[in-house]
C-alpha atoms as a PDB file:
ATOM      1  CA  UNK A   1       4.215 -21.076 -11.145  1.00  0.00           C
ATOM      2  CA  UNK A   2       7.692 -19.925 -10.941  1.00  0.00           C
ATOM      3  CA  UNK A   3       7.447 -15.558 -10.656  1.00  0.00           C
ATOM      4  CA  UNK A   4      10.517 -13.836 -12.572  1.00  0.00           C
ATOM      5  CA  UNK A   5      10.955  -9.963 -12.455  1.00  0.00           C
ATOM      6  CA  UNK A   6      10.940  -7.687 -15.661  1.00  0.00           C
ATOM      7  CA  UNK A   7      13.823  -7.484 -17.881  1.00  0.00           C
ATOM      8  CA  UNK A   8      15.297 -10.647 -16.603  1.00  0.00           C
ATOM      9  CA  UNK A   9      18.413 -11.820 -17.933  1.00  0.00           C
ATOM     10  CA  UNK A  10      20.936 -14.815 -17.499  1.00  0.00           C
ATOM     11  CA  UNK A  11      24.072 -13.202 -18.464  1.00  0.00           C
ATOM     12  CA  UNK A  12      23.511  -9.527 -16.816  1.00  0.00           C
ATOM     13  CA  UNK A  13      26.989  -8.159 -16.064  1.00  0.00           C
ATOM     14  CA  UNK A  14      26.546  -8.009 -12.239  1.00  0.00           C
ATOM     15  CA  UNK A  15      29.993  -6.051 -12.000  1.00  0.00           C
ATOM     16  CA  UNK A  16      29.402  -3.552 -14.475  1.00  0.00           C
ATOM     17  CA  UNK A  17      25.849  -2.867 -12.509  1.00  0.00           C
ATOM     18  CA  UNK A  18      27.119  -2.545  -9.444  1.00  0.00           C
ATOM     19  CA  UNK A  19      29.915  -0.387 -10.605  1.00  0.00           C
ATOM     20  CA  UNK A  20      28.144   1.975 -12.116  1.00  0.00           C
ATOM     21  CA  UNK A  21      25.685   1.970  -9.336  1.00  0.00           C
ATOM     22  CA  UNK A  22      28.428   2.877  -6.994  1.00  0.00           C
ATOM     23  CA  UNK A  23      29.676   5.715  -9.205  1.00  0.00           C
ATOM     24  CA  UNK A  24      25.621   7.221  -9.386  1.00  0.00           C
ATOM     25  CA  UNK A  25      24.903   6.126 -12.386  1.00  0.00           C
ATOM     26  CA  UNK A  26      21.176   5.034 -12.362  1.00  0.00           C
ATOM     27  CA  UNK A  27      20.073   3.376 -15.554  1.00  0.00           C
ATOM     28  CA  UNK A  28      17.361   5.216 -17.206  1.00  0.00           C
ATOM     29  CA  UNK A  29      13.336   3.630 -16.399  1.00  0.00           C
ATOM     30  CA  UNK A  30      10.287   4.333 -18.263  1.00  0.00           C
ATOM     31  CA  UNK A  31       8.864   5.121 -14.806  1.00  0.00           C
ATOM     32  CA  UNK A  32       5.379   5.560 -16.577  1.00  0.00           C
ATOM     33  CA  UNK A  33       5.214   1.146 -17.327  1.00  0.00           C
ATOM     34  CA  UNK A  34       6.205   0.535 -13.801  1.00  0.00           C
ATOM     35  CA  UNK A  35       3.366   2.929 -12.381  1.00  0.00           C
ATOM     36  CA  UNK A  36       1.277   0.489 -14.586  1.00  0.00           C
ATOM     37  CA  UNK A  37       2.919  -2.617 -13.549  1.00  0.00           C
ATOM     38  CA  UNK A  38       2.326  -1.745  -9.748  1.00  0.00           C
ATOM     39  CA  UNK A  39      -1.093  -0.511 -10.142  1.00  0.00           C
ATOM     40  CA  UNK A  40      -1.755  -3.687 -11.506  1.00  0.00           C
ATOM     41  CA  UNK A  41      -0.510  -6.098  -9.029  1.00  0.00           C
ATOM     42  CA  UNK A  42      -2.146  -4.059  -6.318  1.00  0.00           C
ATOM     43  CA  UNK A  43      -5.685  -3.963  -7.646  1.00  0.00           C
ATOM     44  CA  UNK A  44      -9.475  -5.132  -6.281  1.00  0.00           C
ATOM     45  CA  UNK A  45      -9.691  -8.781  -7.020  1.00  0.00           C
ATOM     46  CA  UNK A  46     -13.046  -9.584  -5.623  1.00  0.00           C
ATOM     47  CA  UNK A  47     -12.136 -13.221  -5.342  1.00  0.00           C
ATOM     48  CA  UNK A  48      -9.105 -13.403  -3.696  1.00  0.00           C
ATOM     49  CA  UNK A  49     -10.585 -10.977  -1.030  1.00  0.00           C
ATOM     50  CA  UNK A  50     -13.326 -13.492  -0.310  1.00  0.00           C
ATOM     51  CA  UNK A  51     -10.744 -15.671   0.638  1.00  0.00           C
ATOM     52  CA  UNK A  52      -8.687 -13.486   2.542  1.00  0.00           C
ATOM     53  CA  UNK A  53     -11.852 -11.796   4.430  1.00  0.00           C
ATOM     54  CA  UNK A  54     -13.140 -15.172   4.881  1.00  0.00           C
ATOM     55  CA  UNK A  55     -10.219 -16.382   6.764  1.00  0.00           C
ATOM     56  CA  UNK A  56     -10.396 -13.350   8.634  1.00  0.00           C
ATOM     57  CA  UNK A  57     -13.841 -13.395   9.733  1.00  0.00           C
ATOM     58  CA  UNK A  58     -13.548 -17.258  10.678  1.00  0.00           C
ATOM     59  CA  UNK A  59     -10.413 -16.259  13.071  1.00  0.00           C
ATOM     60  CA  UNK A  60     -12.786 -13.551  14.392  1.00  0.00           C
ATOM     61  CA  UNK A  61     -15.634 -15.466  14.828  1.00  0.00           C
ATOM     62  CA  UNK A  62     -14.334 -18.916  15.989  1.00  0.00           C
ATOM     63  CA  UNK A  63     -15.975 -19.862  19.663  1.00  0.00           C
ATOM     64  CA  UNK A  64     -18.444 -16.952  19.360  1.00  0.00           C
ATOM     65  CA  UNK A  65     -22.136 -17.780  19.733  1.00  0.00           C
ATOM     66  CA  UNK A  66     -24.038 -16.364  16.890  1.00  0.00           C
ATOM     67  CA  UNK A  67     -27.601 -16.824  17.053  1.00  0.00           C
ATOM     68  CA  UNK A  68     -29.238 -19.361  14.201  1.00  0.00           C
ATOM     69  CA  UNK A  69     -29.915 -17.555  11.344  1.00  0.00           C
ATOM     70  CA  UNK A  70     -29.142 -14.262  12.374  1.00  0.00           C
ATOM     71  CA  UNK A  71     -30.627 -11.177  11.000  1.00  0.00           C
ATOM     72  CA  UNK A  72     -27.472  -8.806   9.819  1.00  0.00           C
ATOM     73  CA  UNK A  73     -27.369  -5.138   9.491  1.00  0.00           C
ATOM     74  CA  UNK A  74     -24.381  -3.575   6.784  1.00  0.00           C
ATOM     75  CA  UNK A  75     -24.272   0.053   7.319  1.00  0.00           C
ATOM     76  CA  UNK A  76     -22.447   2.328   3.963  1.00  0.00           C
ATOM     77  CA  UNK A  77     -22.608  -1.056   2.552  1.00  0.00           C
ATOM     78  CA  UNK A  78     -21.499  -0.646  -1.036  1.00  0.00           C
ATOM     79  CA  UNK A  79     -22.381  -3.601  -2.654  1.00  0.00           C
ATOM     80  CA  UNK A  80     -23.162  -5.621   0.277  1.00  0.00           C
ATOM     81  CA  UNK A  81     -19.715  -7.505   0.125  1.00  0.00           C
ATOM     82  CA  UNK A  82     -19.273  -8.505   3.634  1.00  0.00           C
ATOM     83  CA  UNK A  83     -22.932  -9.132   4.287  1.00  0.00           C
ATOM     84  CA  UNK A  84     -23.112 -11.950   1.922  1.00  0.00           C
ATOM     85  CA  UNK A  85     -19.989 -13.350   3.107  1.00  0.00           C
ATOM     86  CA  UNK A  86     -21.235 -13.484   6.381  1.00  0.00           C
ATOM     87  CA  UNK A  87     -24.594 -15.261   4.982  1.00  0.00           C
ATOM     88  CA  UNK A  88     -22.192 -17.827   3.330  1.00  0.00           C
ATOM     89  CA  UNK A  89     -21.133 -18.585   6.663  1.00  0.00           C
ATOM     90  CA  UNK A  90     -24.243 -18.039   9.076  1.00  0.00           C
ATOM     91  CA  UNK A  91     -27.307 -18.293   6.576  1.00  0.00           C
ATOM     92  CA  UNK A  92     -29.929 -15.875   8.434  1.00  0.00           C
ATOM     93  CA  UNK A  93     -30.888 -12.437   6.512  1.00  0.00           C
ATOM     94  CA  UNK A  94     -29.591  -9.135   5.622  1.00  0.00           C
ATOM     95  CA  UNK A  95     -30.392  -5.337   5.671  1.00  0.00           C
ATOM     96  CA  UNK A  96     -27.634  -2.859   3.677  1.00  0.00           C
ATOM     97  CA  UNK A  97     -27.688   0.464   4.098  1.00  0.00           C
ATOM     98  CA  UNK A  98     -26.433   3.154   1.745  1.00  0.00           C
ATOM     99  CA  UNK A  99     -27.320   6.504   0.352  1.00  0.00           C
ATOM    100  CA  UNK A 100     -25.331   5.877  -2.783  1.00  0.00           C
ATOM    101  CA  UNK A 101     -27.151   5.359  -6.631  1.00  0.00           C
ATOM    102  CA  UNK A 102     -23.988   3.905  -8.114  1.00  0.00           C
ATOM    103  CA  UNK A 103     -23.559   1.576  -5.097  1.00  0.00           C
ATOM    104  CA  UNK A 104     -27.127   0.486  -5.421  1.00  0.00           C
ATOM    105  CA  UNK A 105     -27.371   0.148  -8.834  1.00  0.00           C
ATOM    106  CA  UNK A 106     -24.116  -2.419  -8.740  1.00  0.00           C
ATOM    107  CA  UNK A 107     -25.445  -4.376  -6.415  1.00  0.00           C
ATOM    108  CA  UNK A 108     -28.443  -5.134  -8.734  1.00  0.00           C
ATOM    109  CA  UNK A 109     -26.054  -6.376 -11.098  1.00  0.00           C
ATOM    110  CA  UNK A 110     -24.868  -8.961  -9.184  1.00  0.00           C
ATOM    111  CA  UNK A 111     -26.612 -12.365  -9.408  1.00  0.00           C
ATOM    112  CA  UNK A 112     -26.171 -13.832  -6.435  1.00  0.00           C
ATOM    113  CA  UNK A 113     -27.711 -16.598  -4.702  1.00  0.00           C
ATOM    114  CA  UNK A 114     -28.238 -14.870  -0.996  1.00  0.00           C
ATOM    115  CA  UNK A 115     -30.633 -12.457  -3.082  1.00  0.00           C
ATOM    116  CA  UNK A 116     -33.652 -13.267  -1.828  1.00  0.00           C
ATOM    117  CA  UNK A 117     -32.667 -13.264   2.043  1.00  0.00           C
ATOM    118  CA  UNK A 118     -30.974  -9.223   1.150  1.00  0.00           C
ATOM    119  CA  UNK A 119     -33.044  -5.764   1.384  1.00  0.00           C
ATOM    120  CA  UNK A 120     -31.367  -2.747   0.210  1.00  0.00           C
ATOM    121  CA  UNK A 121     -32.545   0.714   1.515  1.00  0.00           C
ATOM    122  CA  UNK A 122     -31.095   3.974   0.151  1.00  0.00           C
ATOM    123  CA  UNK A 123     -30.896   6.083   2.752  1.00  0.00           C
ATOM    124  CA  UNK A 124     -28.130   8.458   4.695  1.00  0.00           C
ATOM    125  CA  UNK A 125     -26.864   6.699   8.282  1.00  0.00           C
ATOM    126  CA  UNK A 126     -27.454   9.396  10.665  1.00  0.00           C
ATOM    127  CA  UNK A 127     -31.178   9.874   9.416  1.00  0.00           C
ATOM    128  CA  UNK A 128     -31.883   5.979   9.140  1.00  0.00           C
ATOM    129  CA  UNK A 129     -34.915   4.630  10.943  1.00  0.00           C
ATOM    130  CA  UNK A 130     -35.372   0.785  11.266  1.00  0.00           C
ATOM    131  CA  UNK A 131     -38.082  -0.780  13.361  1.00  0.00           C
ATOM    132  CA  UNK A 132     -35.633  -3.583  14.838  1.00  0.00           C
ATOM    133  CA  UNK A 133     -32.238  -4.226  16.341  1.00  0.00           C
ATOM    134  CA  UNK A 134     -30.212  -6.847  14.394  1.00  0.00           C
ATOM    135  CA  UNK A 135     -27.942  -9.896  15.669  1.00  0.00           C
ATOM    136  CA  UNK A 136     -25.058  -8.619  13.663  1.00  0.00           C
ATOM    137  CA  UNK A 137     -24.433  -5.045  12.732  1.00  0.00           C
ATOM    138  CA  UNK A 138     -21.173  -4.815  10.426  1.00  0.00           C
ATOM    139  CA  UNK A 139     -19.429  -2.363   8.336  1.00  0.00           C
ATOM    140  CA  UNK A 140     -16.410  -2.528   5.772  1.00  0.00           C
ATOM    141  CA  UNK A 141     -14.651   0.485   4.714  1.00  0.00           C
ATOM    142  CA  UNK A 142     -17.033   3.340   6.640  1.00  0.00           C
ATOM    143  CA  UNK A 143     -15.270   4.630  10.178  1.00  0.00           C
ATOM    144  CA  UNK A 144     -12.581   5.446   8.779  1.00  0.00           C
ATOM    145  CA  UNK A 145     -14.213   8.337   6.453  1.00  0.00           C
ATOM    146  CA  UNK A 146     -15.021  10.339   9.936  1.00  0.00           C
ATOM    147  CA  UNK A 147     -13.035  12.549  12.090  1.00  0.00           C
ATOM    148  CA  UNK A 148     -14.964  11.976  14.877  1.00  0.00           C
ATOM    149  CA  UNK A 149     -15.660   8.555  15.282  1.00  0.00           C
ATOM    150  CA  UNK A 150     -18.346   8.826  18.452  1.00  0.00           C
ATOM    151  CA  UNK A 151     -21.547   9.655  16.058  1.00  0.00           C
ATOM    152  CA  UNK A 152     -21.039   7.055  13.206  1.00  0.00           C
ATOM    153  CA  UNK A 153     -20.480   4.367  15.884  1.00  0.00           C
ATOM    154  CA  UNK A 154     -23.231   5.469  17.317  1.00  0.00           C
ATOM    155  CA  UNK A 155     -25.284   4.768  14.558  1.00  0.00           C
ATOM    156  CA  UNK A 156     -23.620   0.689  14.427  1.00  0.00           C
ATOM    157  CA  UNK A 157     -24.678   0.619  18.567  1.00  0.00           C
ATOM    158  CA  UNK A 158     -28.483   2.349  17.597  1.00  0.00           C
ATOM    159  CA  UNK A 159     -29.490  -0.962  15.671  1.00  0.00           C
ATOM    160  CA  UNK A 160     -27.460  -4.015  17.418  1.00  0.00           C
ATOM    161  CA  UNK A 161     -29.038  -5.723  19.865  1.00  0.00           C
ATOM    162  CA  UNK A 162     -27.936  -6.050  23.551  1.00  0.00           C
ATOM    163  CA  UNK A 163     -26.629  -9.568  23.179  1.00  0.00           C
ATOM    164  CA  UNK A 164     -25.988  -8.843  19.535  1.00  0.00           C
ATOM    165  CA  UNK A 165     -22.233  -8.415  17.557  1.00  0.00           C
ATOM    166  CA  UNK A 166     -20.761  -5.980  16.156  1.00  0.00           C
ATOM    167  CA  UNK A 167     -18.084  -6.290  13.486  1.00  0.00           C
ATOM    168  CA  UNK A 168     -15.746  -3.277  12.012  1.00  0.00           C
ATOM    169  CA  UNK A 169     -13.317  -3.493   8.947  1.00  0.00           C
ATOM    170  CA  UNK A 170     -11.090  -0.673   8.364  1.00  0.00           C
ATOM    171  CA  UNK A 171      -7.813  -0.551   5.841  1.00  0.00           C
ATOM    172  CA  UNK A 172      -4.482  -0.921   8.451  1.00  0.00           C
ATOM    173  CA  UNK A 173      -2.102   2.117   8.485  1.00  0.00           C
ATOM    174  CA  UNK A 174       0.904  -0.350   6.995  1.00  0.00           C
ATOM    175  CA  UNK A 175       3.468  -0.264   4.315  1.00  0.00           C
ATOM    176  CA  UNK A 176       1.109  -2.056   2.034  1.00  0.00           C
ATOM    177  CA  UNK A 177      -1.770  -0.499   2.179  1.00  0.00           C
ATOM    178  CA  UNK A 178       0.231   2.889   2.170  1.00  0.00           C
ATOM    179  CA  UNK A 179       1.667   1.877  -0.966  1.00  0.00           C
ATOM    180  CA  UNK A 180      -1.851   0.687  -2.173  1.00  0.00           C
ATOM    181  CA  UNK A 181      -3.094   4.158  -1.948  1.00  0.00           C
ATOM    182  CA  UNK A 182      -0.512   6.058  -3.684  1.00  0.00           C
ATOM    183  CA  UNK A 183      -0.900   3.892  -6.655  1.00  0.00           C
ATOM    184  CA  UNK A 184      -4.719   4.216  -6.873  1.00  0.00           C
ATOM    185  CA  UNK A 185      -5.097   8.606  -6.507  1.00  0.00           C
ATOM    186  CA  UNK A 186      -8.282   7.972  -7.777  1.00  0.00           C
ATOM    187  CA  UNK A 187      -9.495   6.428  -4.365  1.00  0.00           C
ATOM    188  CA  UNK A 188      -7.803   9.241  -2.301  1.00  0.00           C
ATOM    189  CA  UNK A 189     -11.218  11.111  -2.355  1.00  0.00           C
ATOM    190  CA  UNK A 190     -12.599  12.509   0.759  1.00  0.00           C
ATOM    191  CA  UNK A 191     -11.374  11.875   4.574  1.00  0.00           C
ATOM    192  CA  UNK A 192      -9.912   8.378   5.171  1.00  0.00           C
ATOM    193  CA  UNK A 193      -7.970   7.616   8.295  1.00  0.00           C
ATOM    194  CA  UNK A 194      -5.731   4.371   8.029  1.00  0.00           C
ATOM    195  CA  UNK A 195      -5.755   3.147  11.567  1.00  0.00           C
ATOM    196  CA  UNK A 196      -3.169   0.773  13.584  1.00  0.00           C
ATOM    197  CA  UNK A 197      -4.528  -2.253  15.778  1.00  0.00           C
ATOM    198  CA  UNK A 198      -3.723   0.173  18.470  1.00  0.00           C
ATOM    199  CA  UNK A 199      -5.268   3.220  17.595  1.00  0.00           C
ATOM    200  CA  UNK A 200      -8.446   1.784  16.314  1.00  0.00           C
ATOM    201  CA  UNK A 201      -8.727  -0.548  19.603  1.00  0.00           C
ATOM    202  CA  UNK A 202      -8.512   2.634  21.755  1.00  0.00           C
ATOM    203  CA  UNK A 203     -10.652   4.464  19.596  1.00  0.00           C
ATOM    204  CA  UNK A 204     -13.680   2.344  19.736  1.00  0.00           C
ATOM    205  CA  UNK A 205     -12.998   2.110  23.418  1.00  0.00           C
ATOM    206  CA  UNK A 206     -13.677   5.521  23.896  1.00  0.00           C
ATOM    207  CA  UNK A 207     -16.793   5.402  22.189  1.00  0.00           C
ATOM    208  CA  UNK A 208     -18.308   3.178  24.428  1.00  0.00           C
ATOM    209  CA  UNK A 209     -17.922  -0.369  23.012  1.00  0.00           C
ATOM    210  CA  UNK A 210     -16.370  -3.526  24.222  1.00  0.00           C
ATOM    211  CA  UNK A 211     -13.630  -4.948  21.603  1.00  0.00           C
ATOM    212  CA  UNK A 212     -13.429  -8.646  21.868  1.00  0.00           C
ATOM    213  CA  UNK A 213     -11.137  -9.642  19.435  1.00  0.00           C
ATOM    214  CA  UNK A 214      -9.083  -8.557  16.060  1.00  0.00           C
ATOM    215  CA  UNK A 215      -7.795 -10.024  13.379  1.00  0.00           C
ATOM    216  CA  UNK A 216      -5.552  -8.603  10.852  1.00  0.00           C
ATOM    217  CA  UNK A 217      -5.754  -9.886   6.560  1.00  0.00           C
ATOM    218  CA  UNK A 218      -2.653 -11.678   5.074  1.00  0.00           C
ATOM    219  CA  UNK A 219      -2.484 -12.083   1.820  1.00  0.00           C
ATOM    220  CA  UNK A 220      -4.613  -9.216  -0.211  1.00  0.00           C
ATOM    221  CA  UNK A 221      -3.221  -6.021  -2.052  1.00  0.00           C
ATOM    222  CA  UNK A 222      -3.714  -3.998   1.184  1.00  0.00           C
ATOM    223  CA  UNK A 223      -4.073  -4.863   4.572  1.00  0.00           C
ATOM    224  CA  UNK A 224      -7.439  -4.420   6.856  1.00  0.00           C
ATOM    225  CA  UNK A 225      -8.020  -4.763  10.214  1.00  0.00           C
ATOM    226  CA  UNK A 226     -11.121  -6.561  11.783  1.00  0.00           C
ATOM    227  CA  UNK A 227     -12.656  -5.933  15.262  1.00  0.00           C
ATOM    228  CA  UNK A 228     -15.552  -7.840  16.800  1.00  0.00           C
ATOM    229  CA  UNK A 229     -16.750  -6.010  19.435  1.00  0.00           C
ATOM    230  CA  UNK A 230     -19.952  -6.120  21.864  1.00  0.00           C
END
C-alpha cells in the first residue's frame, strides 16, 4: 500500500508555492482536522504493540536463562499487558498488581487464553504483602510516575528472587514520544518523567540494581525503553 499525503495533487503549481512561501504568505489550514489527523496516526493499537514489545522483549531476553515456567510478578499492571506477553513466550504463571477499579474491571473483559494461569489483586504497591518472591518481576509504564525512584524500585527488588529478573518499561524522552504526548493532553495527568537510555541506566544504578541489558521499540506511535536488570 502506496501512502499519499492530504490534499495531494498532480498539477500543484510548485512555483507559485514556493513563491509565495518566500514572500510569507502561509496558506490558510483548518489546524483543528490536522490535530485530528495526528491524533489518529499516533494512537494505542494494542496489536501492533504486541509486535513491537514482542520484538523487544525477545532482543532483551535472548541468551538469558529463565527458569521453566516461571512464576511472574506485574506491579501497577493495568490490564496485565506485558504479563501475558511474557506468558506467550515463557508459559509459567502470573500475579498483577494494581489498586485501580477501572484497570481491574478491563482486564475482566478481556478473554484471553493465559486466564487461568493470571491472579489479580487490588491493592496499593507500597502496602502490598505477598508470601513469595517471583522469577520475574516486571512493570510497564509505572517508574516513571515517581520523583524519587529509590522506594518504588524498592518495591520491584521486595518480591524478585535472588537469582530472579527484573524487567522495566518506561516511554523514551524522544521526538516521538514527545510529540505523542502533546497530541493526547488527556494522558498528561499526574507526574511522568520521559527518561533517556542514559538517564534511566544511571538511575536504576543508584538504586541498587544491576542493569544487564536494554533495548529500545522501533516501530510503535511512541518510543519505550526496556531494561532487564538483576
Amino acid at each position: 500500500m502506496i501512502y499519499t499525503t492530504k490534499n495531494t495533487s498532480a498539477d500543484f503549481d510548485w512555483t507559485e508555492y514556493f513563491t509565495r512561501l518566500h514572500n510569507g504568505e502561509i496558506p490558510s489550514l483548518d489546524t483543528h482536522i490536522y490535530f485530528q489527523n495526528i491524533r489518529h496516526l499516533l494512537s494505542e493499537n494494542a496489536h501492533l504493540l504486541g509486535l513491537v514489545l514482542g520484538d523487544v522483549l525477545r532482543k532483551l531476553l535472548k541468551g538469558v536463562q529463565i527458569k521453566t515456567d516461571p512464576r511472574m510478578l506485574e506491579l501497577g499492571a493495568g490490564t496485565g499487558f506485558l504479563t501475558r506477553l511474557l506468558l506467550t513466550m515463557y508459559q509459567g504463571s502470573g500475579v498483577l498488581v494494581d489498586n485501580c477499579q477501572t484497570s481491574f474491571d478491563a482486564y475482566n473483559k478481556i478473554a484471553d487464553k493465559h486466564a487461568d494461569h493470571i491472579t489479580y489483586v487490588l491493592q496499593d504497591l507500597f502496602t502490598l504483602e505477598l508470601a513469595e518472591t517471583f522469577d520475574v518481576v516486571c512493570s510497564f509504564g509505572l517508574i516513571e510516575h515517581f520523583k524519587e525512584k529509590n522506594e518504588i524500585l524498592s518495591v520491584h527488588k521486595q518480591f524478585c528472587k535472588e537469582d530472579g529478573h527484573m524487567i522495566l518499561v518506561v516511554p523514551m524522552d524522544s521526538f516521538l514520544t514527545r510529540a505523542y504526548y502533546e497530541v493526547h493532553p488527556e494522558l498528561n495527568l499526574g507526574y511522568r518523567e520521559l527518561l533517556t537510555k542514559k538517564t534511566a541506566l544511571e538511575q536504576l544504578r543508584a538504586s541498587g540494581l544491576e542493569p544487564i541489558r536494554a533495548e529500545v521499540s522501533q516501530g510503535y506511535v511512541y518510543d519505550f525503553l526496556a531494561i532487564l536488570c538483576k
